[in-house]
C-alpha atoms as a PDB file:
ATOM      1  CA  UNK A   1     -60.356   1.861  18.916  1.00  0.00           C
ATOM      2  CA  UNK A   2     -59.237   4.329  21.820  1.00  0.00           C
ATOM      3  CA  UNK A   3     -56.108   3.873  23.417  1.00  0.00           C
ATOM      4  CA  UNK A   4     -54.703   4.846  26.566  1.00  0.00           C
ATOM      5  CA  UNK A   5     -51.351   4.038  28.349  1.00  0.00           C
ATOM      6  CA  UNK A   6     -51.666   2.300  31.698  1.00  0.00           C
ATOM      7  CA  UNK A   7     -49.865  -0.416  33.675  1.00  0.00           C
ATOM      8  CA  UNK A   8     -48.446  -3.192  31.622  1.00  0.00           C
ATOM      9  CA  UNK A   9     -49.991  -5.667  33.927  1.00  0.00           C
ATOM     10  CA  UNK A  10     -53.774  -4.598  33.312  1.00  0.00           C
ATOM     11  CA  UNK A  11     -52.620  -4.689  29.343  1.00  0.00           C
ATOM     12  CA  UNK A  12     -54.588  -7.691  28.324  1.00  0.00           C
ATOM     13  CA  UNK A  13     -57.683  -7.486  30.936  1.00  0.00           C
ATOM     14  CA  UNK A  14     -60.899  -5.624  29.309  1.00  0.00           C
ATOM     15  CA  UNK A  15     -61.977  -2.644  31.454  1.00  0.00           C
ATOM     16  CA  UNK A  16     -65.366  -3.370  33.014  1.00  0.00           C
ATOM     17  CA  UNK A  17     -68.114  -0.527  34.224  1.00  0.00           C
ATOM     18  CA  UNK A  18     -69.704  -1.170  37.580  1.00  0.00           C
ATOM     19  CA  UNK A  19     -73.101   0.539  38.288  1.00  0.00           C
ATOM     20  CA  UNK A  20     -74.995  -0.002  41.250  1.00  0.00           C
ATOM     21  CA  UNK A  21     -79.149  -0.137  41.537  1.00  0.00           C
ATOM     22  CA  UNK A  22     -80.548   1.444  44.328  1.00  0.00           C
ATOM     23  CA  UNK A  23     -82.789  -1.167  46.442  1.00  0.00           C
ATOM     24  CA  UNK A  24     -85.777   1.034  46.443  1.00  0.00           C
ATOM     25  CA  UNK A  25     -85.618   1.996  42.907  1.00  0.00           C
ATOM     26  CA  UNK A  26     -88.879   0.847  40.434  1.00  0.00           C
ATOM     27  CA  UNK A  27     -89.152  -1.164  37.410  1.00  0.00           C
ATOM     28  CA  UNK A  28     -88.669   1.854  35.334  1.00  0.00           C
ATOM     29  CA  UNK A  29     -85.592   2.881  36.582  1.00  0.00           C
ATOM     30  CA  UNK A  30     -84.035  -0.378  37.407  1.00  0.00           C
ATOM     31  CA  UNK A  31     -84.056  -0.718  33.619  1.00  0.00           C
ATOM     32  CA  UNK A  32     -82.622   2.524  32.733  1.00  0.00           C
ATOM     33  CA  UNK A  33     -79.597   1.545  35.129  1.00  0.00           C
ATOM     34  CA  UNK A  34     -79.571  -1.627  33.229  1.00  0.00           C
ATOM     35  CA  UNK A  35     -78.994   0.060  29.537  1.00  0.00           C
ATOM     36  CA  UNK A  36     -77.006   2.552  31.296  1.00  0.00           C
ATOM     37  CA  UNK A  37     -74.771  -0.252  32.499  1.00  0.00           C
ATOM     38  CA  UNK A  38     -74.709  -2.416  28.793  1.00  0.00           C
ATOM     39  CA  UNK A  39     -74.135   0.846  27.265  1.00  0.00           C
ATOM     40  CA  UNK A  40     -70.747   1.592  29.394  1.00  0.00           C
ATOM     41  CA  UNK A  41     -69.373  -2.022  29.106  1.00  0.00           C
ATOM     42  CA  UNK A  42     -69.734  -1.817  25.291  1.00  0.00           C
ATOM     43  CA  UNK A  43     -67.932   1.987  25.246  1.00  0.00           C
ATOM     44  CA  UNK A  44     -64.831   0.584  27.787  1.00  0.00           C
ATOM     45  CA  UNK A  45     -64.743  -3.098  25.658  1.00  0.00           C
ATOM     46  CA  UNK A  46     -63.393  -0.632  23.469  1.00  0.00           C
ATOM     47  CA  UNK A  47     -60.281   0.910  25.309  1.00  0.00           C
ATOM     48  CA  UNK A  48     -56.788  -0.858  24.871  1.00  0.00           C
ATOM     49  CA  UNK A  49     -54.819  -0.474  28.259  1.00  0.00           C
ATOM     50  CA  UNK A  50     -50.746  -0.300  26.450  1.00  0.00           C
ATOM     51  CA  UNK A  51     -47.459   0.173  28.379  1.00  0.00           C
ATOM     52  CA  UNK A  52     -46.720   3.812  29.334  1.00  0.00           C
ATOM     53  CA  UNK A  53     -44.599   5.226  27.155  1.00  0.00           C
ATOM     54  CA  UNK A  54     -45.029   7.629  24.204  1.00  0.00           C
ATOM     55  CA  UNK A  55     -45.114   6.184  20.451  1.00  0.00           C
ATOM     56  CA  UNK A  56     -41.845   4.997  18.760  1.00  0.00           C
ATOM     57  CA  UNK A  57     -42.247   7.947  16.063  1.00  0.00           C
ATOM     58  CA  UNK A  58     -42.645  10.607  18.846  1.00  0.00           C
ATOM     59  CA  UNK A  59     -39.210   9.254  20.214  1.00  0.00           C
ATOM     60  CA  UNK A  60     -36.416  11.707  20.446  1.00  0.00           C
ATOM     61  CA  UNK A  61     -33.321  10.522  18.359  1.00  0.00           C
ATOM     62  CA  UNK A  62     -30.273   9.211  20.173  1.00  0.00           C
ATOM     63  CA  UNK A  63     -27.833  12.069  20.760  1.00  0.00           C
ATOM     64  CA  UNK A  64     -24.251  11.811  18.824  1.00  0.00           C
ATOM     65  CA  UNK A  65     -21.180  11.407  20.457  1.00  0.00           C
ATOM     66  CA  UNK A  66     -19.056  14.363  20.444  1.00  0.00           C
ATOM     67  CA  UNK A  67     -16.200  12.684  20.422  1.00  0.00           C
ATOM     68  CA  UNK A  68     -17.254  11.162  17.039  1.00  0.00           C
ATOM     69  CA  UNK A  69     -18.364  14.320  15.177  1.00  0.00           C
ATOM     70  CA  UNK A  70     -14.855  15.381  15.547  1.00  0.00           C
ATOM     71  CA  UNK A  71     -14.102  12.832  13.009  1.00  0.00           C
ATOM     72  CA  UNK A  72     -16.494  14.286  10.745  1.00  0.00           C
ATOM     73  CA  UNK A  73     -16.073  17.013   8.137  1.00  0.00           C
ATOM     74  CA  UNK A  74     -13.416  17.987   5.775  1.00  0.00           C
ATOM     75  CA  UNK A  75      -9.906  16.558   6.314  1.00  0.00           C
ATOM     76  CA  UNK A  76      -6.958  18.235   5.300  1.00  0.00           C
ATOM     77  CA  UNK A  77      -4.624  14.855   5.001  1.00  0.00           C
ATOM     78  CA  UNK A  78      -7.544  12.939   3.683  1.00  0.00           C
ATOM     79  CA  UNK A  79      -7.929  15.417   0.501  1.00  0.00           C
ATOM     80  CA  UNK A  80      -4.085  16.353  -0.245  1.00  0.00           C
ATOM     81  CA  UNK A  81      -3.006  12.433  -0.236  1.00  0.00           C
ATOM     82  CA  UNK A  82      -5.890  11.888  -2.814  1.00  0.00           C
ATOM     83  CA  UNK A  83      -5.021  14.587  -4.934  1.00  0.00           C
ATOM     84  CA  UNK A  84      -1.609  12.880  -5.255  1.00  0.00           C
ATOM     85  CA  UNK A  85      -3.335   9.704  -5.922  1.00  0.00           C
ATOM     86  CA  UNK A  86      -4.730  11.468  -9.021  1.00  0.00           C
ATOM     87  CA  UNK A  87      -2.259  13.137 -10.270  1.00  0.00           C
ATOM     88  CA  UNK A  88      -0.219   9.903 -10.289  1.00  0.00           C
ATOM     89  CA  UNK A  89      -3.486   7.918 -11.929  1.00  0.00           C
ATOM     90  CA  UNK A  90      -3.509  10.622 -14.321  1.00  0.00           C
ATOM     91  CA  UNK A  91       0.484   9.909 -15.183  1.00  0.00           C
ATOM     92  CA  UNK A  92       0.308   5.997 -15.384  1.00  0.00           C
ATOM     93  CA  UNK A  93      -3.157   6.140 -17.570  1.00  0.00           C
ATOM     94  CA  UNK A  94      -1.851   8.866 -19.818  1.00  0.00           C
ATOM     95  CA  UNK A  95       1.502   6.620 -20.377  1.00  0.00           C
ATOM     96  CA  UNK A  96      -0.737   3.843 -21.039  1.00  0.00           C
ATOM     97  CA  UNK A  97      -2.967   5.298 -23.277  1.00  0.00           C
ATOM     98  CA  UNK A  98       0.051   6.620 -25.021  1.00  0.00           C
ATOM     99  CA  UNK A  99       1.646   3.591 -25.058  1.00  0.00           C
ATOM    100  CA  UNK A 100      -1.699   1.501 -26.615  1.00  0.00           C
ATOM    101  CA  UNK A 101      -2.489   4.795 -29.459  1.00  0.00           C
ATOM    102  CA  UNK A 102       1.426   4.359 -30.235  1.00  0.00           C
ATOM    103  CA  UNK A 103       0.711   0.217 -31.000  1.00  0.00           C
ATOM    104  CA  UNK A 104      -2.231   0.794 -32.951  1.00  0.00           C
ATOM    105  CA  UNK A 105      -0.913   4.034 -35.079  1.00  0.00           C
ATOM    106  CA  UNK A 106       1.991   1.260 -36.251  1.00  0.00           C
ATOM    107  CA  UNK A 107      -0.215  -1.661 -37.014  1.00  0.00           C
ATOM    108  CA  UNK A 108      -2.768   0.746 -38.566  1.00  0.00           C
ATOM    109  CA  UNK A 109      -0.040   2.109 -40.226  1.00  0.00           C
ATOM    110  CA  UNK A 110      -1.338   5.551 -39.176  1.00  0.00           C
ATOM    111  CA  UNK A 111       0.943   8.832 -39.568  1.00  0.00           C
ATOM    112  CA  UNK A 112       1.259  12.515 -38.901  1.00  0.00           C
ATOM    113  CA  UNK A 113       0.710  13.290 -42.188  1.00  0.00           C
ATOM    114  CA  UNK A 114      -2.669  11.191 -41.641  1.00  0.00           C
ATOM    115  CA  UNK A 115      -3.696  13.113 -38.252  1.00  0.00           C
ATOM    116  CA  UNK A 116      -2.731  15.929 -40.335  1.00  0.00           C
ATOM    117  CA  UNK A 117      -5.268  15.496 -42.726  1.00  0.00           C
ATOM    118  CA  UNK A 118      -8.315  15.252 -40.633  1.00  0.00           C
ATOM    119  CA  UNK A 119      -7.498  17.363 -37.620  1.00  0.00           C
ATOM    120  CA  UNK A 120     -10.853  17.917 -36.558  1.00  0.00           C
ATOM    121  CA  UNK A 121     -11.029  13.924 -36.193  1.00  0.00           C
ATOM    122  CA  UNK A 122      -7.942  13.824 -34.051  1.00  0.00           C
ATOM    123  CA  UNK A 123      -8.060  16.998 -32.160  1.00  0.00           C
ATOM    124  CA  UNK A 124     -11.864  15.482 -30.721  1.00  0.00           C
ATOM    125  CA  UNK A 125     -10.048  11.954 -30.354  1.00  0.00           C
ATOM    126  CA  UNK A 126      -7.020  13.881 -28.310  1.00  0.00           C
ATOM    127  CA  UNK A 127      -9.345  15.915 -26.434  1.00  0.00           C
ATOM    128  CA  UNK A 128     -12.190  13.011 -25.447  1.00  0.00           C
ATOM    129  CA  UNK A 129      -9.305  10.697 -24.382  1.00  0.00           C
ATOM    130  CA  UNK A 130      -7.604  13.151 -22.078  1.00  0.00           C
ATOM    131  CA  UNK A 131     -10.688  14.164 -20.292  1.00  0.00           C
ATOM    132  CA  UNK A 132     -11.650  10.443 -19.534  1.00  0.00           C
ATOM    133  CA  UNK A 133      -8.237   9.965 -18.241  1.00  0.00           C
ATOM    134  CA  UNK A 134      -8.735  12.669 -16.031  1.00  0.00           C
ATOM    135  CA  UNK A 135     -11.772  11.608 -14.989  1.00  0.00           C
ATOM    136  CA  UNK A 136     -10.738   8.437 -14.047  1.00  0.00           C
ATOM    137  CA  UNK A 137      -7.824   9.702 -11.975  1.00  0.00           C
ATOM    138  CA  UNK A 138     -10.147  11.541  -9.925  1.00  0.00           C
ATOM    139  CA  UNK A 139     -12.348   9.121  -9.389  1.00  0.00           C
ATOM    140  CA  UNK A 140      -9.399   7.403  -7.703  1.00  0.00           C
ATOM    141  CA  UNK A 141      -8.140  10.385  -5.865  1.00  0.00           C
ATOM    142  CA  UNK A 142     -11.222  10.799  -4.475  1.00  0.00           C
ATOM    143  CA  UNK A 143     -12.081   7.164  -3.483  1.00  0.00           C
ATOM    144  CA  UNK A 144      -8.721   7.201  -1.523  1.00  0.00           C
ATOM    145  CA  UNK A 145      -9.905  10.469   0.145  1.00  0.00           C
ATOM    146  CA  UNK A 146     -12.728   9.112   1.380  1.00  0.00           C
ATOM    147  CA  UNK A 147     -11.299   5.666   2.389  1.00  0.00           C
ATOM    148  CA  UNK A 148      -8.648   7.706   4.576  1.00  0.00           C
ATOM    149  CA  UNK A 149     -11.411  10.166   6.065  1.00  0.00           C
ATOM    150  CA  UNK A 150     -13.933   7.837   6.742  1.00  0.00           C
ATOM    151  CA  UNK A 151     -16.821   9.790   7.044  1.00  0.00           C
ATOM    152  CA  UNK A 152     -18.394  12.425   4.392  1.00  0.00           C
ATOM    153  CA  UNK A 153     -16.119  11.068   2.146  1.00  0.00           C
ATOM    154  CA  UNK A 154     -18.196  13.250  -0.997  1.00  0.00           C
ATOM    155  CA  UNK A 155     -16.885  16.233   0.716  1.00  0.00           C
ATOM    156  CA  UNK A 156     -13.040  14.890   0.513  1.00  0.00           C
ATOM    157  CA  UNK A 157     -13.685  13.856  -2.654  1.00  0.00           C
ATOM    158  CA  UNK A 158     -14.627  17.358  -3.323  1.00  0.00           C
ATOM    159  CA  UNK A 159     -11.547  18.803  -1.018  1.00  0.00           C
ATOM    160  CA  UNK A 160      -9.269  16.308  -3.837  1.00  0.00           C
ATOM    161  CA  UNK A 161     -10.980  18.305  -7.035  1.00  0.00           C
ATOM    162  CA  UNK A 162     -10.225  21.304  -5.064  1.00  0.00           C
ATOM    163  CA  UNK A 163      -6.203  21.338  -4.392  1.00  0.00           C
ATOM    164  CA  UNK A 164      -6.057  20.632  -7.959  1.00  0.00           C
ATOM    165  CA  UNK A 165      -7.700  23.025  -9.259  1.00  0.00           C
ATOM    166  CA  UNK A 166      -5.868  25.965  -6.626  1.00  0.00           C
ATOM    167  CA  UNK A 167      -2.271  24.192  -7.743  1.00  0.00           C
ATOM    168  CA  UNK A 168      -4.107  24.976 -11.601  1.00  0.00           C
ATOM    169  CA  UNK A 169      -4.443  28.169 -10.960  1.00  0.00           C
ATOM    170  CA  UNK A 170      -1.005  28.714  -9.286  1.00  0.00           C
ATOM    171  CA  UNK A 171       0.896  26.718 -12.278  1.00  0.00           C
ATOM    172  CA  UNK A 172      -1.095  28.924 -14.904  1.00  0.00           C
ATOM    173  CA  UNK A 173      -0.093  32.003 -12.974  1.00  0.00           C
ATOM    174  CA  UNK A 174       3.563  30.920 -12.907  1.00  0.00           C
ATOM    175  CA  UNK A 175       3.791  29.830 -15.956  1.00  0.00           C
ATOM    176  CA  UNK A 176       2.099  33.844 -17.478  1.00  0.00           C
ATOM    177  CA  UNK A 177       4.415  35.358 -15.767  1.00  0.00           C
ATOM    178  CA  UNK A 178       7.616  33.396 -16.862  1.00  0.00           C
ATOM    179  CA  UNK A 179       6.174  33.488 -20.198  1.00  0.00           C
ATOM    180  CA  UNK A 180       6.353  37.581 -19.874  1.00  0.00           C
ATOM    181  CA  UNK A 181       9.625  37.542 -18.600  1.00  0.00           C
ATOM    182  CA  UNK A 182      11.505  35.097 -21.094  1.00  0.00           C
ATOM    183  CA  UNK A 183       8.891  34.275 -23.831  1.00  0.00           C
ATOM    184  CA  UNK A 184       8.980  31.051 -23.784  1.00  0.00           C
ATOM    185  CA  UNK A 185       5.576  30.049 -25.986  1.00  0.00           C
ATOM    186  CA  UNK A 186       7.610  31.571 -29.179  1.00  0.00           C
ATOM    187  CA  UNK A 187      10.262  28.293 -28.639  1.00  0.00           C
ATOM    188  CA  UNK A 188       7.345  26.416 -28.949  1.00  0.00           C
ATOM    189  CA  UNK A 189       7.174  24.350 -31.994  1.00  0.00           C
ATOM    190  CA  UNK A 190       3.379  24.266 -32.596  1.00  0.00           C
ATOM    191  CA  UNK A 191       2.044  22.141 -35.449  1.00  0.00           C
ATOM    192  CA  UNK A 192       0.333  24.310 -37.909  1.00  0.00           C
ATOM    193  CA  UNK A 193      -3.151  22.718 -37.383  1.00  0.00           C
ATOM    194  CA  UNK A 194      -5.704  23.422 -40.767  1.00  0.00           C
ATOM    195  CA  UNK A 195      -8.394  24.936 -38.343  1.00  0.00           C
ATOM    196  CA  UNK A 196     -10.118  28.124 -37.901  1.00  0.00           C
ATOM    197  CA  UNK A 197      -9.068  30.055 -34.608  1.00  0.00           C
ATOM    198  CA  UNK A 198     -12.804  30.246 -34.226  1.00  0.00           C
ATOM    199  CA  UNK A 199     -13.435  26.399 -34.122  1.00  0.00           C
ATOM    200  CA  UNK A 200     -10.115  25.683 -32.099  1.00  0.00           C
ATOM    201  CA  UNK A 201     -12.099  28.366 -29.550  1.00  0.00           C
ATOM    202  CA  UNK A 202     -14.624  26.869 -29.455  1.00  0.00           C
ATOM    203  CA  UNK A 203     -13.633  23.163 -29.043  1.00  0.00           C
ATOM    204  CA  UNK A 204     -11.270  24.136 -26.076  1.00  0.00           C
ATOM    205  CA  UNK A 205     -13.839  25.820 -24.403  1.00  0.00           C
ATOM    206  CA  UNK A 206     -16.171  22.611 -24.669  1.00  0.00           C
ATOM    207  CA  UNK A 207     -13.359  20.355 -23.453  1.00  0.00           C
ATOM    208  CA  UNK A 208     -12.367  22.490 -20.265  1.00  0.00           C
ATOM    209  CA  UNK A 209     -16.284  22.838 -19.361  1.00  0.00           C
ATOM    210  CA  UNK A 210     -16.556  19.134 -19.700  1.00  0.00           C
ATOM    211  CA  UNK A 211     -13.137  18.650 -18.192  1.00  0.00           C
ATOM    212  CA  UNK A 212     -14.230  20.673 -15.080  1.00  0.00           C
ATOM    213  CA  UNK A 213     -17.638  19.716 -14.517  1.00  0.00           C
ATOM    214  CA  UNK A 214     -16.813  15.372 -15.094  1.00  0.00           C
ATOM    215  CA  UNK A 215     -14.016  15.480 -12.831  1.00  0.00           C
ATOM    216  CA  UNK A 216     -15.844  17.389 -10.058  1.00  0.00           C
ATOM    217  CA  UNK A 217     -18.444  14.862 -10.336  1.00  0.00           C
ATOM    218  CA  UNK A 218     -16.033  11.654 -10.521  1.00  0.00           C
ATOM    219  CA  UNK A 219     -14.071  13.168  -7.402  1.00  0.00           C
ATOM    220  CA  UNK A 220     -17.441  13.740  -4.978  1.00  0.00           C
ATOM    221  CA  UNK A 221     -18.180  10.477  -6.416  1.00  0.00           C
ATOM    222  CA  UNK A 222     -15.449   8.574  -5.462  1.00  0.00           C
ATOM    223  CA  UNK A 223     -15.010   9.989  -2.584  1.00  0.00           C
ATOM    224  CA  UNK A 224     -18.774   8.654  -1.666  1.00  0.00           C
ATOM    225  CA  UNK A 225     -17.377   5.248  -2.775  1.00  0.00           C
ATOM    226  CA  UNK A 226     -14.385   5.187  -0.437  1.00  0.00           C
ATOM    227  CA  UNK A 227     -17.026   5.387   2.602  1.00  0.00           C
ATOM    228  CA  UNK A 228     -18.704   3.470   1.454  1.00  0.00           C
ATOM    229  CA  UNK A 229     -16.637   0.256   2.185  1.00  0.00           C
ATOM    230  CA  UNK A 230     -16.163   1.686   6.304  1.00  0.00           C
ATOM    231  CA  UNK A 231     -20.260   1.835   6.048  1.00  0.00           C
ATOM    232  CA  UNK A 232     -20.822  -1.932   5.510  1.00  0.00           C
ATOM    233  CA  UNK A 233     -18.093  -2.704   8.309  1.00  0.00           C
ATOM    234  CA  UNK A 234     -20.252  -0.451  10.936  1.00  0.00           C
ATOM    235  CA  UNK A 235     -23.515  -2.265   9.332  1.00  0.00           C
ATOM    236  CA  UNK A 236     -21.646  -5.552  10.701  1.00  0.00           C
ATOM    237  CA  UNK A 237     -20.552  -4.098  13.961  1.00  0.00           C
ATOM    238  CA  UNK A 238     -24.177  -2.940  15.012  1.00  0.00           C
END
């Protein structure tokens, strides 16, 4: 089927081919103007007059407004005010779990001298726990961040995983150099834990990897959640 645009008002009429037969021609070619004729009104049966306008998918997409991609992007507010959202998640879940490990060591009737025994056993428990704490708080850090930025709420999300992780690195580089002034780690009463140094390497290592990389995730996640909700209220609007 060949199409061609056209008038809307000659959409639905079939084009037609007109020949004329000269009055002195013979049988002969009287006949040839004849199939000539059929042969045109069965080649223009074929062509579909449509409106004049160029397909939908050749359509040029509807320009943004300026004023709205100003909006957009990385927010400074947004990230910071999530990244106190975690930290304070991270407080209130860490007090619960404490509070919940605290009942069940007394009706378990579980001791230090118990942890003590198996310390591989409760070092894991310790370390799994306060990584899915963590995660969790920065899930909700970044879910406020991207209910307060509105749009590319992953990227506040991210913004949230990134002030904590600069404030990190300040508070470690405090703390060093306090720790080189006044010595403060030899006041520390550390348990004497029955471990290699070689396996306590190792298992910190595997916690901060997983520590870094789950609440990076849980942050860009939650931050996609947060926009979510503001993307269903423009869905109703349109």
């Amino acid at each position: 089927m060949v199409q061609q645009y056209g008038d809307t008002a000659t959409a639905t009429q079939p084009v037609t081919a007109t020949m004329q037969v000269p009055d002195d021609a013979d049988a002969t070619t009287t006949k040839r103007y004849e199939e000539a004729r059929a042969a045109a009104h069965r080649a223009m049966s074929n062509v579909t007059i449509i409106p004049d306008q160029p397909p939908a998918l050749l359509q040029p997409e509807p320009a943004v407004d300026p004023e709205l991609l100003s909006y957009r992007g990385f927010k400074f507010g947004a990230a910071f005010f999530g990244w106190l959202i975690a930290i304070a998640m991270s407080v209130l879940l860490t007090l619960a779990v404490s509070a919940a490990a605290f009942g069940t060591a007394e009706i378990l009737d579980y001791t230090r001298a118990d942890a003590e025994a198996q310390p591989g056993a409760a070092g894991i428990t310790a370390a799994t726990v306060g990584v899915l704490v963590l995660t969790l708080a920065f899930y909700a850090g970044g879910y406020v961040a991207g209910r307060l930025a509105r749009f590319d709420g992953g990227r506040n999300g991210f913004g949230v995983w990134m002030f904590a992780f600069l404030f990190s690195v300040l508070a470690a580089g405090a703390g060093a150099l306090l720790n080189n002034q006044y010595d403060l780690l030899d006041e520390v009463n550390r348990p004497d834990v029955s471990l290699s140094t070689d396996t306590v390497t190792t298992g910190g290592i595997i916690a901060a990897a997983a520590l870094v990389v789950l609440t990076l995730m849980f942050a860009i996640i939650g931050g996609k959640a947060g926009r979510r909700y503001h993307d269903k209220i423009d869905r109703l609007l349109d």
